[in-house]
Protein backbone atom coordinates (compact mmCIF):
# COMPACT_ATOMS: atom_id res chain seq x y z
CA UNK A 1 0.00 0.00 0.00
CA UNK A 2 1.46 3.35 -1.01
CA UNK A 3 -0.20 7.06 -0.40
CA UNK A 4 0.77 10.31 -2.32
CA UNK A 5 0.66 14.12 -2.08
CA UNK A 6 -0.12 15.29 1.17
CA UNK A 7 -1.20 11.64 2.72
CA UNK A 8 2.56 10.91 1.87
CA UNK A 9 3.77 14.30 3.63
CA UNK A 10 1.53 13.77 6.70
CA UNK A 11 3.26 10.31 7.05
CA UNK A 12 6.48 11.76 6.87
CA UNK A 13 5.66 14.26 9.51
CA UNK A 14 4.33 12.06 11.73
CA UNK A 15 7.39 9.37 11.62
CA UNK A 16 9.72 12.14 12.33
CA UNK A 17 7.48 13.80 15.18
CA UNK A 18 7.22 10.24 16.56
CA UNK A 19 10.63 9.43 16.46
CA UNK A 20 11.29 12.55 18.23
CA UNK A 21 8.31 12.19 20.63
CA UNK A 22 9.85 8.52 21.39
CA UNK A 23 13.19 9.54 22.27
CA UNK A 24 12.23 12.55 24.74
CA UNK A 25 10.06 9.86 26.02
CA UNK A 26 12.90 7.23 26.85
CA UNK A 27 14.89 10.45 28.31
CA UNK A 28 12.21 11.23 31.10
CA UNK A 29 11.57 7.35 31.90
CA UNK A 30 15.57 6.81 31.91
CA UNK A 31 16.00 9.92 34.44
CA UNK A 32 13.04 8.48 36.55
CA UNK A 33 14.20 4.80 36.83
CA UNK A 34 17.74 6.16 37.50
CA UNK A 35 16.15 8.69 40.05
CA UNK A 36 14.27 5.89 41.39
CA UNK A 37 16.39 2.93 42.17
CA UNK A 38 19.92 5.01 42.41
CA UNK A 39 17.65 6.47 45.57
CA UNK A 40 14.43 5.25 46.68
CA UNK A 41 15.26 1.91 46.55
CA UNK A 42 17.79 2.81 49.16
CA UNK A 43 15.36 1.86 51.16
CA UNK A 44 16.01 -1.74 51.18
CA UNK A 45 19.03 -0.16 53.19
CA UNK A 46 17.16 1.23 55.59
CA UNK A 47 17.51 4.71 53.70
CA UNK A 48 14.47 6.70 53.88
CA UNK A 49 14.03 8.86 50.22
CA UNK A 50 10.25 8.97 50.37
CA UNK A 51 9.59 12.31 50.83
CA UNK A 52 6.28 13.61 49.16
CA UNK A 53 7.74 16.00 46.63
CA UNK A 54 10.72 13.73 45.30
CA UNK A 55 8.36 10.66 45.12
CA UNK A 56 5.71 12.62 42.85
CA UNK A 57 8.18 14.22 40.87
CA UNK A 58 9.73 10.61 39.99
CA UNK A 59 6.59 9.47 39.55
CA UNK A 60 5.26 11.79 37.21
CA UNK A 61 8.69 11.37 35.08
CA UNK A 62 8.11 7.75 34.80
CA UNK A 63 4.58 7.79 33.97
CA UNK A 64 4.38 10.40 31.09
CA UNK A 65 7.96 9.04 29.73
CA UNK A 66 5.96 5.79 29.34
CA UNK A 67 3.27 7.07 28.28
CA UNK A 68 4.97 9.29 25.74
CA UNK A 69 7.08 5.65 24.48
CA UNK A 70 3.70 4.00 23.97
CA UNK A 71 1.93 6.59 22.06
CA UNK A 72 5.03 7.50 19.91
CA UNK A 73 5.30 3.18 19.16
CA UNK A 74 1.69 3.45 17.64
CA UNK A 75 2.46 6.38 16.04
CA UNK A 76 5.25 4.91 13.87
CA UNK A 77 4.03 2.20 13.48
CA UNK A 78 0.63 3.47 12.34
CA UNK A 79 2.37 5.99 9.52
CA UNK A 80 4.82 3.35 8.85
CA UNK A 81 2.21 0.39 7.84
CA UNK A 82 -0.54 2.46 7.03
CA UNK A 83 -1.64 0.92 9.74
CA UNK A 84 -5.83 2.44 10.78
CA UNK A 85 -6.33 0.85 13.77
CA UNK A 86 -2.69 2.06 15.14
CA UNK A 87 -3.19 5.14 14.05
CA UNK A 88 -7.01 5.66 15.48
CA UNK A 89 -5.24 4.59 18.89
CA UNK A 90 -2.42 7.33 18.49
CA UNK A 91 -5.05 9.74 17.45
CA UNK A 92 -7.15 9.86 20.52
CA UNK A 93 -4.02 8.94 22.79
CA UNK A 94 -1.84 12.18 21.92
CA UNK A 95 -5.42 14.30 21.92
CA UNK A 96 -5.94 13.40 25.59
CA UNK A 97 -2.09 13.93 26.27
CA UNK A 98 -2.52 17.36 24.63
CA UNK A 99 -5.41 18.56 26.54
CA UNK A 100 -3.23 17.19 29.68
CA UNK A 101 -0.34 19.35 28.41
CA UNK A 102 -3.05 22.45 28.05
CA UNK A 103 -4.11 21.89 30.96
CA UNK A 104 -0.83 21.61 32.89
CA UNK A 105 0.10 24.92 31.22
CA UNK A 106 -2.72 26.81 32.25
CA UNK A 107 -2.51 25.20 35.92
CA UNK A 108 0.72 26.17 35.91
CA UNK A 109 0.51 30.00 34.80
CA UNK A 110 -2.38 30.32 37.65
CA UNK A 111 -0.91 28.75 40.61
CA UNK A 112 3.15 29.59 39.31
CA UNK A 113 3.83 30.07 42.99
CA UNK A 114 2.35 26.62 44.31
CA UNK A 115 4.29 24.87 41.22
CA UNK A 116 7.71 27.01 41.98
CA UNK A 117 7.26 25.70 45.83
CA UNK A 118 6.39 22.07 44.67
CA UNK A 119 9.78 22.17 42.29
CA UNK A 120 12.04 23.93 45.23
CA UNK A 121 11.42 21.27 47.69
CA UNK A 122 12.18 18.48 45.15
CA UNK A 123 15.36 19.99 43.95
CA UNK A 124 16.19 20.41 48.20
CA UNK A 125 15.24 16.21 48.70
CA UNK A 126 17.60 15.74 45.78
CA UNK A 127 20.17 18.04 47.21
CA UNK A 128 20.01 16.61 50.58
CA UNK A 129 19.93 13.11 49.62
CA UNK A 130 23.25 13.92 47.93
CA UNK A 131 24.89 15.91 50.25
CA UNK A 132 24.21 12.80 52.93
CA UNK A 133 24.99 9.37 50.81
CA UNK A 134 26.95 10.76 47.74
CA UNK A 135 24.53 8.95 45.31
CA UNK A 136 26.30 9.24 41.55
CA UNK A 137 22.39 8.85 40.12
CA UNK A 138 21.41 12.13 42.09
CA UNK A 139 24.80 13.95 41.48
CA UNK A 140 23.81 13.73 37.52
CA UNK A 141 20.00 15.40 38.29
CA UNK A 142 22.18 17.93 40.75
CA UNK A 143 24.24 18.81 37.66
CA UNK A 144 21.46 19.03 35.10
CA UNK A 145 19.37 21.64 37.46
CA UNK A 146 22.77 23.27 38.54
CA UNK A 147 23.88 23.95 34.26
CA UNK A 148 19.95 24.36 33.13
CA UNK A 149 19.41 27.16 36.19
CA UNK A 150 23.12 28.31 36.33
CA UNK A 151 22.43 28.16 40.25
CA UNK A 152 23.84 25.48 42.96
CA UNK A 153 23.18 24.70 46.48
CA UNK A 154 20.81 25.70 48.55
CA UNK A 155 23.56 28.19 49.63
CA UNK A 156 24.82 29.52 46.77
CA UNK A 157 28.01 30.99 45.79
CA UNK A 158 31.02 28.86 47.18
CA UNK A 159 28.93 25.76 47.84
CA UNK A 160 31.00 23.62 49.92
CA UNK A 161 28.70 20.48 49.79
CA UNK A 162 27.95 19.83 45.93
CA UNK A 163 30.77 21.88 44.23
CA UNK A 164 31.92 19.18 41.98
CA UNK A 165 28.36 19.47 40.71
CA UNK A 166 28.03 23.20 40.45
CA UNK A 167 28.17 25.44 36.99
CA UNK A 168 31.95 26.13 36.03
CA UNK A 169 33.25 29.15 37.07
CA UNK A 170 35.70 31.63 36.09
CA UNK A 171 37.02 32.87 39.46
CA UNK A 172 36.58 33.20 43.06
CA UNK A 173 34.41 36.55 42.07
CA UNK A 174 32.37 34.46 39.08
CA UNK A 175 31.69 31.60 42.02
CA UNK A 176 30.97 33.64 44.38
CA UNK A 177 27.96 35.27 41.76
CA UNK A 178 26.09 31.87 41.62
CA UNK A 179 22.69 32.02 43.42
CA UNK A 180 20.94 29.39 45.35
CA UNK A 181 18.60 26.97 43.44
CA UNK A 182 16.00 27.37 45.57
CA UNK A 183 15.61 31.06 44.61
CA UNK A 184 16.32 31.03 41.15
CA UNK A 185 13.55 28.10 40.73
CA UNK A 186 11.26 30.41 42.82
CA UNK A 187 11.83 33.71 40.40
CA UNK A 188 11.78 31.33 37.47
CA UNK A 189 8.25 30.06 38.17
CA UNK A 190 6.83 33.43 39.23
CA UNK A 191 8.66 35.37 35.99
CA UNK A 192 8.38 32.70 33.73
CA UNK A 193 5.00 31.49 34.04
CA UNK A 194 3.65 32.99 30.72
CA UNK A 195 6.79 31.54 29.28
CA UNK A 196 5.83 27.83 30.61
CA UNK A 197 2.41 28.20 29.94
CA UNK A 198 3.39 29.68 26.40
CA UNK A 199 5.84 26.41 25.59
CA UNK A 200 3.45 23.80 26.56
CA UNK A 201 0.36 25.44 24.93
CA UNK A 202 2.56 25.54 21.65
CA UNK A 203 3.57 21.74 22.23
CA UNK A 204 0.14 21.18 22.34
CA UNK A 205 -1.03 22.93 19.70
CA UNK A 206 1.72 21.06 17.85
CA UNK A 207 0.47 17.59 19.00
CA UNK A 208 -3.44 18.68 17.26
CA UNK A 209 -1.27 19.00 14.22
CA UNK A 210 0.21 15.89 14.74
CA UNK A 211 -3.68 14.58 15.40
CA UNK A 212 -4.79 16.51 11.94
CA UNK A 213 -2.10 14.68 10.25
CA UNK A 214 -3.50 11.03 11.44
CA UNK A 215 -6.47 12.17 10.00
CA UNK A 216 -5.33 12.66 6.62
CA UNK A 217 -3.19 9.97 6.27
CA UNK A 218 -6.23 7.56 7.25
CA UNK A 219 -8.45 9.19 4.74
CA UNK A 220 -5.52 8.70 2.42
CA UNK A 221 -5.40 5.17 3.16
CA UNK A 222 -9.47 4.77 3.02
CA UNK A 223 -9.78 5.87 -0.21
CA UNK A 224 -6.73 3.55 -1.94
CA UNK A 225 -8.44 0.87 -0.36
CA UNK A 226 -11.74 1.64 -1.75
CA UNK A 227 -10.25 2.46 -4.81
CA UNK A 228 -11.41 0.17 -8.16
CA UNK A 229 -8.07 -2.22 -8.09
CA UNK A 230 -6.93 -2.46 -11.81
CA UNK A 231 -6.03 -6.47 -13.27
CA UNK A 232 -3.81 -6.75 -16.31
C-alpha cells in the first residue's frame, strides 16, 4: 500500500514527530528509573528517600515518559504500515495527552507560585539526599538543574557540599555570583510562568497537528483501499 501528495507528507511528519516524541520519552523514563532505584530503593538499606515532593516528581517522570514511548510506538508504526487501527489509537491517545499538556500549562501559569514551591522542595530532597549518601544517580540530576538554572546549592556561591556538581566558574568573584537553586527556581516560576504556559500550549497545539495529520493519512489510506483495483 502506497499514499501520495499530502497523505505521503503527513506520514512523513508524523514518523519524524514520533521518532522525536519517542526519544524525549525514553529520556524522562531513563531519568526516573535512574532517580528511582539510584535512591528510593535505598530503602532496602534502611535509607528513607520517600519524601512527598521527590516521590511525585519521579513518579510523574516515569509515567508520562511511558506514556509518551507508547503513544510514539503506535504512532510509527501506524504511519509506517498504514496501519488504521494504530493510528485511530495514536489519534485519541496524543489528543488526551494534549489537553493534559493544556491543561498543565494553564494550571501552571495560575498557581506559578504553588508549582515554583512544589519544584524547590524536590530539587532540596535531591540536594540533601546527595549531600548525605553521595549517590552518583542524584549527582547527575544535581548537575542538570545546577547547568539548566546556572544556580547550585541551597547556599549559593562557594557551595561547599555539591561543588563538583556546580556550573563552572571563572574565578573566586564568578563563584561567588552563583545564586541558590531554591531562589532562582522560585523567580523562574513566578517570571516565567507565561513563558511555561506559552511552551506547553505551543507543544500542544503542535500535537493537534500531529492529530490533523492522522487524519489525513487515514483518509488517504481509506480511499486507496476503496479504490477500483486495476487487473492486467
Amino acid at each position: 500500500m502506497a499514499v501520495s501528495g499530502c497523505g505521503l507528507l503527513c506520514k512523513y511528519v508524523l514518523i519524524i514527530f514520533n521518532i522525536l516524541f519517542g526519544l524525549l520519552g525514553i529520556a524522562m523514563f531513563g531519568l526516573g528509573l535512574w532517580l528511582r532505584f539510584s535512591s528510593s530503593t535505598g530503602g532496602f538499606f534502611n535509607i528513607d528517600f520517600n519524601t512527598r515532593q521527590f516521590v511525585i516528581g519521579v513518579t510523574v517522570l516515569i509515567l508520562i515518559g511511558a506514556v509518551m514511548v507508547i503513544i510514539s510506538a503506535f504512532g510509527d508504526y501506524g504511519a509506517c504500515s498504514e496501519n488504521k487501527t494504530a493510528l485511530r489509537v495514536f489519534y485519541f491517545s496524543v489528543g488526551l495527552l494534549a489537553i493534559a499538556v493544556i491543561l498543565a500549562g494553564i494550571l501552571a501559569y495560575f498557581y506559578s507560585d504553588k508549582v515554583g514551591d512544589e519544584m524547590s522542595a524536590f530539587y532540596t530532597t535531591v540536594y540533601t539526599k546527595y549531600v548525605n549518601k553521595e549517590d552518583p544517580g542524584l549527582s547527575v540530576t544535581l548537575k542538570i538543574f545546577h547547568n539548566a538554572l546556572h544556580c547550585c546549592g541551597i547556599g549559593g556561591a562557594l557551595e561547599p557540599f555539591a561543588r563538583d556538581t556546580c556550573p563552572s566558574t571563572k574565578g573566586f568573584l564568578d563563584a561567588l555570583s552563583i545564586p541558590a537553586c531554591p531562589k532562582v527556581i522560585h523567580k523562574l516560576f513566578k517570571t516565567r510562568a507565561p513563558v511555561v504556559l506559552g511552551l506547553l500550549i505551543g507543544t500542544g497545539v503542535l500535537m493537534f497537528v500531529t492529530m490533523a495529520c492522522s487524519r489525513v493519512l487515514m483518509k488517504h489510506i481509506r480511499k486507496y483501499e476503496s479504490a477500483p483495483k486495476h487487473y492486467n
